[in-house]
C-alpha atoms as a PDB file:
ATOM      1  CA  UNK A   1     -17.906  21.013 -10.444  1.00  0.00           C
ATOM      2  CA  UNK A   2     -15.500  19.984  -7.743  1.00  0.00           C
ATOM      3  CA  UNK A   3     -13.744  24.033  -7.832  1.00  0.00           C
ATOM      4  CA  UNK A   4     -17.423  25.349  -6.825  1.00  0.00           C
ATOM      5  CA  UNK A   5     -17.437  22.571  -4.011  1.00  0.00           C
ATOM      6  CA  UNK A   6     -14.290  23.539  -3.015  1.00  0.00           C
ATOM      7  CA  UNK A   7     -12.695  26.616  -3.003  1.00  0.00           C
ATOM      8  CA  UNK A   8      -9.547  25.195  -2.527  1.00  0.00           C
ATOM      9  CA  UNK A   9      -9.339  21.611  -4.996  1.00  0.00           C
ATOM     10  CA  UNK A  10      -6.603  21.937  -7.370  1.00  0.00           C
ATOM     11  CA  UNK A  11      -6.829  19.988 -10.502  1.00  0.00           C
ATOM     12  CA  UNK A  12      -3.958  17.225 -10.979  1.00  0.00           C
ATOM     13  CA  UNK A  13      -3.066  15.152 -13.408  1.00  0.00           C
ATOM     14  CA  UNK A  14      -3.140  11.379 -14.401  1.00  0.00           C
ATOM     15  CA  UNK A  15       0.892  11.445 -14.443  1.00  0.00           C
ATOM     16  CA  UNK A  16       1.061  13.507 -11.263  1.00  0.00           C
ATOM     17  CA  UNK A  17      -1.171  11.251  -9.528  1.00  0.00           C
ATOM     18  CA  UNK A  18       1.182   8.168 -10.923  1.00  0.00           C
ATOM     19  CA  UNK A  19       4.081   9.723  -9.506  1.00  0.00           C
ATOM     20  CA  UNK A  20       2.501  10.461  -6.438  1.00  0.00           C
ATOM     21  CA  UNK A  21       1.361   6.845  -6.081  1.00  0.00           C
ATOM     22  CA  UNK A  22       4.409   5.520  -7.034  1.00  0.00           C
ATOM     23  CA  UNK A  23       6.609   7.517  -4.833  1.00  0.00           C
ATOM     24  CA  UNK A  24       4.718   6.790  -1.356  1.00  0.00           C
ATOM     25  CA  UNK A  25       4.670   3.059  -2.695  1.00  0.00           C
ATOM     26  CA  UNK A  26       8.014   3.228  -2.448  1.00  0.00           C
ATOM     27  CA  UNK A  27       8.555   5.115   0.897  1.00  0.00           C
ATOM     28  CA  UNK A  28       6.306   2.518   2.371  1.00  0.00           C
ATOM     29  CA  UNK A  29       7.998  -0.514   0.874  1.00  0.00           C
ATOM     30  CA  UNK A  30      11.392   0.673   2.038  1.00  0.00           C
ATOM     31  CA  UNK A  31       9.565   1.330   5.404  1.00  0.00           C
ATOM     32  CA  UNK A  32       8.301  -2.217   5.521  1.00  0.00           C
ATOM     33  CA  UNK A  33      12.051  -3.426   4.585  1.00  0.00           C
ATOM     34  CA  UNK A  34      13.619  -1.625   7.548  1.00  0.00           C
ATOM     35  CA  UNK A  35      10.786  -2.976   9.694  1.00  0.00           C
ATOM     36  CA  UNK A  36      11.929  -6.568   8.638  1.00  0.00           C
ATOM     37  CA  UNK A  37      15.562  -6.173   9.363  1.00  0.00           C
ATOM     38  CA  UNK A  38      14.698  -5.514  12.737  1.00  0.00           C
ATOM     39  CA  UNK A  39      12.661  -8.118  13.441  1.00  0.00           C
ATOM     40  CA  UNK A  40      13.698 -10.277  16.596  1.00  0.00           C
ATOM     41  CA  UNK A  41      13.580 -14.291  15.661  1.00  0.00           C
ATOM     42  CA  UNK A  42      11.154 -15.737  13.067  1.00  0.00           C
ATOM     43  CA  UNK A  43       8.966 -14.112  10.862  1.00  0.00           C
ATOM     44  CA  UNK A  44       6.106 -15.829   9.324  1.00  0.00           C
ATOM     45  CA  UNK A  45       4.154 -15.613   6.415  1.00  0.00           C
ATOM     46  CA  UNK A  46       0.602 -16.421   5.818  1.00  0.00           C
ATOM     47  CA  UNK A  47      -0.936 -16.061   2.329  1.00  0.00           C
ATOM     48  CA  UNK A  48      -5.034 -15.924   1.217  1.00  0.00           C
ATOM     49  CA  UNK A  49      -6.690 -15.561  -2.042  1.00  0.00           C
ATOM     50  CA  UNK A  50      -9.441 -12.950  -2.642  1.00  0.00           C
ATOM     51  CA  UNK A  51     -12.231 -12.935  -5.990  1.00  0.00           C
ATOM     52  CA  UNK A  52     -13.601  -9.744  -6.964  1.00  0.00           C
ATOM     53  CA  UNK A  53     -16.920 -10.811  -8.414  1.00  0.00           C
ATOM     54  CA  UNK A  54     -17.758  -7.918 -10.087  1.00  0.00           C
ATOM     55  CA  UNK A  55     -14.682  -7.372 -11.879  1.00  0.00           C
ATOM     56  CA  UNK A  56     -13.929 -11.652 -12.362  1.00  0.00           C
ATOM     57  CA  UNK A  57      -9.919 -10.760 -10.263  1.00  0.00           C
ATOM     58  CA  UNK A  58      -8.386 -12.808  -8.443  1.00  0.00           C
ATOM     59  CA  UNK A  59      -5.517 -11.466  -6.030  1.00  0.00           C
ATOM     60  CA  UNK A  60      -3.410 -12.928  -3.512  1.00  0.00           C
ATOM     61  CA  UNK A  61      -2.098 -11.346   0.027  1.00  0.00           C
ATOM     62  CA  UNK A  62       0.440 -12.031   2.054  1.00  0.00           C
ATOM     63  CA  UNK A  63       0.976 -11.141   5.733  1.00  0.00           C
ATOM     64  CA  UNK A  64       3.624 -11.116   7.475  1.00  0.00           C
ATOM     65  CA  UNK A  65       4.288 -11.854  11.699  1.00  0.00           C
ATOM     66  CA  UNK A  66       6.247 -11.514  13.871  1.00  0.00           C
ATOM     67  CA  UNK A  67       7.864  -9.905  17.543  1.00  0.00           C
ATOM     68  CA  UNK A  68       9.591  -6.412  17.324  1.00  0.00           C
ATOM     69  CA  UNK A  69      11.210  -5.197  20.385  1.00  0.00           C
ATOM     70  CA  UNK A  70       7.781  -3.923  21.719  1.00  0.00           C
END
């Protein structure tokens, strides 16, 4: 269905999409790390839970603040 939608979609598969996934992960994780060396002073954390209702999860998030050079 989606080729006749689209000329050009290409077909990928579950294991290419989990080492897609994984790979930017961790491109943005060591992007967040060299963000955090830098960091001028304090940083500070702040942490909330979320419920999905529909699916009965529970997840937590933390956020982080603080000055860069900016």
């Amino acid at each position: 269905m989606m080729s006749i939608a689209s000329l050009n979609f290409k077909n990928i598969s579950r294991k290419t999409t989990t080492r897609n996934v994984l790979m930017y992960y961790a491109k943005e994780r060591d992007y967040v790390k060299e963000l955090l060396t830098k960091a001028y002073g304090l940083i500070c954390l702040t942490s909330d839970n979320w419920n999905s209702e529909h699916a009965n999860d529970e997840y937590i998030c933390i956020t982080a603040h603080w000055v860069d050079k900016d």
